[in-house]
Protein backbone atom coordinates (compact mmCIF):
# COMPACT_ATOMS: atom_id res chain seq x y z
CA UNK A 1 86.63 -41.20 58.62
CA UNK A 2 90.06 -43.06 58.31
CA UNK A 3 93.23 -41.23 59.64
CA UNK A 4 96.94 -41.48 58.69
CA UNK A 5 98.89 -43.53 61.07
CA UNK A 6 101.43 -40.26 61.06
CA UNK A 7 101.12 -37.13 62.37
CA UNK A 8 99.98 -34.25 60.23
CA UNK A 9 101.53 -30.63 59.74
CA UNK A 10 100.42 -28.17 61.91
CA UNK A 11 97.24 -25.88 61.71
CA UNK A 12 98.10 -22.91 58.90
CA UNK A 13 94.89 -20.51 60.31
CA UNK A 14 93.35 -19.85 63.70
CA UNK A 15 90.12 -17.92 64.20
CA UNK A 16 88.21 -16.15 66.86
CA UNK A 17 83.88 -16.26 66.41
CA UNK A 18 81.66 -14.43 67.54
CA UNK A 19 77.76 -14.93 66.89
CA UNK A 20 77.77 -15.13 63.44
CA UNK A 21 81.17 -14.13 62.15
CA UNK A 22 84.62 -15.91 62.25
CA UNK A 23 87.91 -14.04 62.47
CA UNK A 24 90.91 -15.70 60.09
CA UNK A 25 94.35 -14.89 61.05
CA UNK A 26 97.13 -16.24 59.03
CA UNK A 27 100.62 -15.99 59.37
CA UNK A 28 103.24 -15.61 57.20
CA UNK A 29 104.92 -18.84 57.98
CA UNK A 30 102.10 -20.77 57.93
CA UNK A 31 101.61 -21.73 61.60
CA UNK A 32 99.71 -20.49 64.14
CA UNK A 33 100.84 -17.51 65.81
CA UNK A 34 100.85 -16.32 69.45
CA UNK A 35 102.66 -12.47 68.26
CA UNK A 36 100.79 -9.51 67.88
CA UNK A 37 99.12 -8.89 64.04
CA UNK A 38 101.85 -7.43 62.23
CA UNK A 39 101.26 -5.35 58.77
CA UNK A 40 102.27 -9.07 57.15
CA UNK A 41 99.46 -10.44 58.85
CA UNK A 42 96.30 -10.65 57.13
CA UNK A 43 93.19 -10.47 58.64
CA UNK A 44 90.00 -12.00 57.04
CA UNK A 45 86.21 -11.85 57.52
CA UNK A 46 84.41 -15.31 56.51
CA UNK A 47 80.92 -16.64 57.68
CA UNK A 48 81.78 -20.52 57.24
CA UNK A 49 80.70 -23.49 59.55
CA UNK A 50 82.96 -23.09 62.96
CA UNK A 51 85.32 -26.14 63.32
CA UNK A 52 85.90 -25.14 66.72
CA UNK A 53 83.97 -23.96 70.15
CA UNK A 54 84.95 -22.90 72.86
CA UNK A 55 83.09 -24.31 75.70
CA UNK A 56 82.51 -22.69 79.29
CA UNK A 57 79.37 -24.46 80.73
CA UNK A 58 79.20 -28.06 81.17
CA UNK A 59 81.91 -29.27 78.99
CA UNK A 60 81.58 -32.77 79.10
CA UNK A 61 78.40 -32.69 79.14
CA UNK A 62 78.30 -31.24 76.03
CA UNK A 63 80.37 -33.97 74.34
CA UNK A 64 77.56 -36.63 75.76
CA UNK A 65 74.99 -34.84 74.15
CA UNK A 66 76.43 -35.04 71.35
CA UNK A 67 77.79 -38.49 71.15
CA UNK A 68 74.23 -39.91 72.40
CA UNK A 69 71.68 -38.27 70.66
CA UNK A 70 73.03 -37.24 67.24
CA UNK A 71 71.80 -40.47 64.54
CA UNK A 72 75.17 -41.02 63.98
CA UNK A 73 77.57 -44.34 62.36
CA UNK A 74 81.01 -44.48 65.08
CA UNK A 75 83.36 -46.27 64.32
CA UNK A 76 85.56 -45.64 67.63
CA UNK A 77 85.71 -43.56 70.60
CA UNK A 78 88.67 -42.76 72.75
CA UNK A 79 88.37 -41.81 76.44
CA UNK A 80 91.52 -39.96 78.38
CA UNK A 81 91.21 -38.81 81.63
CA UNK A 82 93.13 -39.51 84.71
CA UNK A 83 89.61 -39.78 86.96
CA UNK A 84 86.76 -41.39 85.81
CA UNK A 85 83.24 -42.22 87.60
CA UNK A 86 80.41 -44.30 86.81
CA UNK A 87 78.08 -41.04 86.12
CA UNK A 88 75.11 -42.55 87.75
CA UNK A 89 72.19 -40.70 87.95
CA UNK A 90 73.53 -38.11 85.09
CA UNK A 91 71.66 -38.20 82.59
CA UNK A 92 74.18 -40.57 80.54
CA UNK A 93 75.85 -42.94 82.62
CA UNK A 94 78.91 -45.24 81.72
CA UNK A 95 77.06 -48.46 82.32
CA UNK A 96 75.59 -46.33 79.30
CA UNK A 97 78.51 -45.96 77.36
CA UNK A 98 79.18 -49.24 77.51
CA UNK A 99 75.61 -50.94 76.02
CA UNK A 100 76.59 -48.45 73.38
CA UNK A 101 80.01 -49.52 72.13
CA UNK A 102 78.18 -53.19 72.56
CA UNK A 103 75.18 -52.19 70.72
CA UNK A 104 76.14 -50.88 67.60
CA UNK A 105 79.62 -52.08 67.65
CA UNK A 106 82.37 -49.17 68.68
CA UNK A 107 85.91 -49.78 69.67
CA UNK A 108 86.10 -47.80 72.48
CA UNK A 109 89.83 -47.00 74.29
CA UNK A 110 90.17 -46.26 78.06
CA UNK A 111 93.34 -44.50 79.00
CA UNK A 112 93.36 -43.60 82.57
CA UNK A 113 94.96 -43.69 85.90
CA UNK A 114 94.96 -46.69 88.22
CA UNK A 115 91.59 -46.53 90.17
CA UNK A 116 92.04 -46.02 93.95
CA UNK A 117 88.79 -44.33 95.36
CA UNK A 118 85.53 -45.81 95.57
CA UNK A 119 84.19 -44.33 92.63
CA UNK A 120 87.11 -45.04 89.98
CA UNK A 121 86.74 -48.73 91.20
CA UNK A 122 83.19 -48.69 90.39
CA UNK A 123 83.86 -47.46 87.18
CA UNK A 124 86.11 -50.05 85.95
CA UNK A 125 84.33 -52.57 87.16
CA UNK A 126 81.76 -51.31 84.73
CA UNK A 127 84.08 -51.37 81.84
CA UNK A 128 85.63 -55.22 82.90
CA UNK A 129 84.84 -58.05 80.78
CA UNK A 130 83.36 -56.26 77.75
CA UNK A 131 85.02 -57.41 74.60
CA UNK A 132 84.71 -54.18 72.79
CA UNK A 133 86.73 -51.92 75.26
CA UNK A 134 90.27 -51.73 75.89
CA UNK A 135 91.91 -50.20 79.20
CA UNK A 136 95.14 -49.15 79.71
CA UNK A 137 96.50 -47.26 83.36
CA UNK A 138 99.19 -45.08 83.10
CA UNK A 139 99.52 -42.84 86.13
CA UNK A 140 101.10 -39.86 84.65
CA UNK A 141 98.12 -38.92 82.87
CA UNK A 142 96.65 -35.90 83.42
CA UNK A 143 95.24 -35.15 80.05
CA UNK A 144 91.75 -34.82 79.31
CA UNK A 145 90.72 -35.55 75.79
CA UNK A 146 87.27 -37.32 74.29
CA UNK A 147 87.66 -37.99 70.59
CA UNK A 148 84.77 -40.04 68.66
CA UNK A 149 85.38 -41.29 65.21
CA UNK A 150 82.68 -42.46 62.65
CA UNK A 151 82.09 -43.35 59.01
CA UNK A 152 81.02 -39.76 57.80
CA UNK A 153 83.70 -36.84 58.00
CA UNK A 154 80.89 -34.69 59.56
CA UNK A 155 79.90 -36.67 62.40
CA UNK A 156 83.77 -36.75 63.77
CA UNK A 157 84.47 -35.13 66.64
CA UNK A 158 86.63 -34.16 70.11
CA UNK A 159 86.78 -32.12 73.09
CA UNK A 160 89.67 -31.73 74.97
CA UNK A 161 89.79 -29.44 78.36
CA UNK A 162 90.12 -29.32 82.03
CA UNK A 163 87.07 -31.61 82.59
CA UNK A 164 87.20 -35.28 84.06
CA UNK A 165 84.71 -38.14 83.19
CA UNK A 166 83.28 -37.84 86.63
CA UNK A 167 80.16 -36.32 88.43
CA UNK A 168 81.54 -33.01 89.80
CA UNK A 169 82.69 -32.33 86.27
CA UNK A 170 79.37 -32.24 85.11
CA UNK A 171 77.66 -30.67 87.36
CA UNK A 172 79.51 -28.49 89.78
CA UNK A 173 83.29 -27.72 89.01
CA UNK A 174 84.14 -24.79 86.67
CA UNK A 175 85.54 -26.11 83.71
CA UNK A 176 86.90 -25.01 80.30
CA UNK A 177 87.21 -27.16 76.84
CA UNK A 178 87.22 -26.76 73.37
CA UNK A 179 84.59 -29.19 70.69
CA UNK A 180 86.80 -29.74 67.72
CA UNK A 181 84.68 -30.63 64.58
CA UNK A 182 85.82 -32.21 61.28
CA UNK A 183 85.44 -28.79 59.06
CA UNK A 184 88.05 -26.73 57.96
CA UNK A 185 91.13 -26.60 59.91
CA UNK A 186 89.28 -28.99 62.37
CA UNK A 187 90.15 -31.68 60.45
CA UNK A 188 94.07 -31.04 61.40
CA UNK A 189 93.42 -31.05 64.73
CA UNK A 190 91.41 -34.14 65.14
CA UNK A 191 93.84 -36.27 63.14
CA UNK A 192 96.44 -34.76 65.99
CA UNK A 193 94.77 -35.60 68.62
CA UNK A 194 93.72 -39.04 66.99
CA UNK A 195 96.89 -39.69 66.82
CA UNK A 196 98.26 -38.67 69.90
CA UNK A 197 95.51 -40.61 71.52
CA UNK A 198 95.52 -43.93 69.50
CA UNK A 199 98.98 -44.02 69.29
CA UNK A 200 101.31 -41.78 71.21
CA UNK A 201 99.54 -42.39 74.64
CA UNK A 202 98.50 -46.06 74.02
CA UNK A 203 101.90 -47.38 73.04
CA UNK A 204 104.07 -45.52 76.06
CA UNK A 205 105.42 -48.17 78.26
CA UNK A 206 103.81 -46.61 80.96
CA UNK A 207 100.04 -47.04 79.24
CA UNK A 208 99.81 -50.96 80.96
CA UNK A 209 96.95 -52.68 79.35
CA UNK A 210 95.04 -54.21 81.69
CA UNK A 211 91.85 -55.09 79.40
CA UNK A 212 92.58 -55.56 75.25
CA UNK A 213 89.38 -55.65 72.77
CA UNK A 214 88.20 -58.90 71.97
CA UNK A 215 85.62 -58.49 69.16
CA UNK A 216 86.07 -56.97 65.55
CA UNK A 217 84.01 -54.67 63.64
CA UNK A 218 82.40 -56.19 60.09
């Protein structure tokens, strides 16, 4: 999937699923709205592919099930998170991560805080030296978004929430996020938060790149 180096409008629908059925709410105006429904609301009942979920259990590790075992062609993946560990002994590591991006050949951008425990050390010592990763420290972030781009439309994807690329996110802390996919108004989202991520955050003075990507994709 290739996105527009501008932003694009804002979402026209949201939608609340349940089990099998998604709720449509549009607005007059065309935006997302956070008013009560109003008699120039409309309200409609579609069973369509969900383009978003929310996510209440093991957020991250939802995102690395995806992203490791779907058979899928990436073309990038974008990492933003003020704390990030090593994940050894999950059952995806970053050291695995890494002989990913190497493997088949993914751009993959770091944008996190300067490491000062132990364990965020560790982890960028993991990332140093590889020429298809780029890091950049900014110490105001406190975002946490995980976007993963790839040549078909329908293996995009993104979760942003409250959980950190470390162990206690995966296992213990209570966390909430929501998996974006590319369908429906999806697709709006993702090129946001594409954008906001590839540009917006990486071009900030304050993102200081400490490690640029060496190699190019064929």
């Amino acid at each position: 999937m290739r996105f527009p180096a501008d932003s694009c409008s804002t979402a026209s629908s949201c939608s609340v699923q349940d089990s099998f059925w998604e709720w449509r709410f549009e607005g007059g105006e065309g935006r997302i709205s956070d008013s009560p429904l109003t008699a120039n609301t409309s309200v409609e009942r579609v069973s369509r592919k969900r383009f978003v979920e929310l996510l209440t259990d093991r957020c991250v590790h939802r995102f690395l099930l995806r992203l490791f075992l779907r058979d899928a062609k990436l073309n990038s993946i974008y990492l933003v998170a003020p704390y990030i560990g090593s994940l050894e002994g999950q059952r995806f590591s970053l050291r695995d991560l890494r002989e990913k991006v190497e493997r088949e050949r993914i751009l993959l951008y770091v944008v996190t805080r300067m490491p000062e425990e132990p364990y965020q050390v560790e982890a960028m010592t993991i990332l140093k030296d590889s020429p298809w990763i780029e890091v950049r420290y900014n110490n105001s972030v406190h975002a946490k978004v995980y976007i993963v781009t790839a040549e078909r439309d329908a293996d995009c994807f993104a979760l942003f929430g409250s959980g950190n690329w470390t162990a206690k996110a995966l296992q213990a802390n209570i966390e909430l996020a929501m998996l974006v996919y590319n369908e429906g108004p999806g697709r709006e989202i993702l090129r946001e938060l594409h954008y906001w991520a590839s540009v917006r955050l990486r071009t900030l003075p304050e993102s200081v790149l400490v490690q640029r990507i060496r190699s190019k994709r064929s």
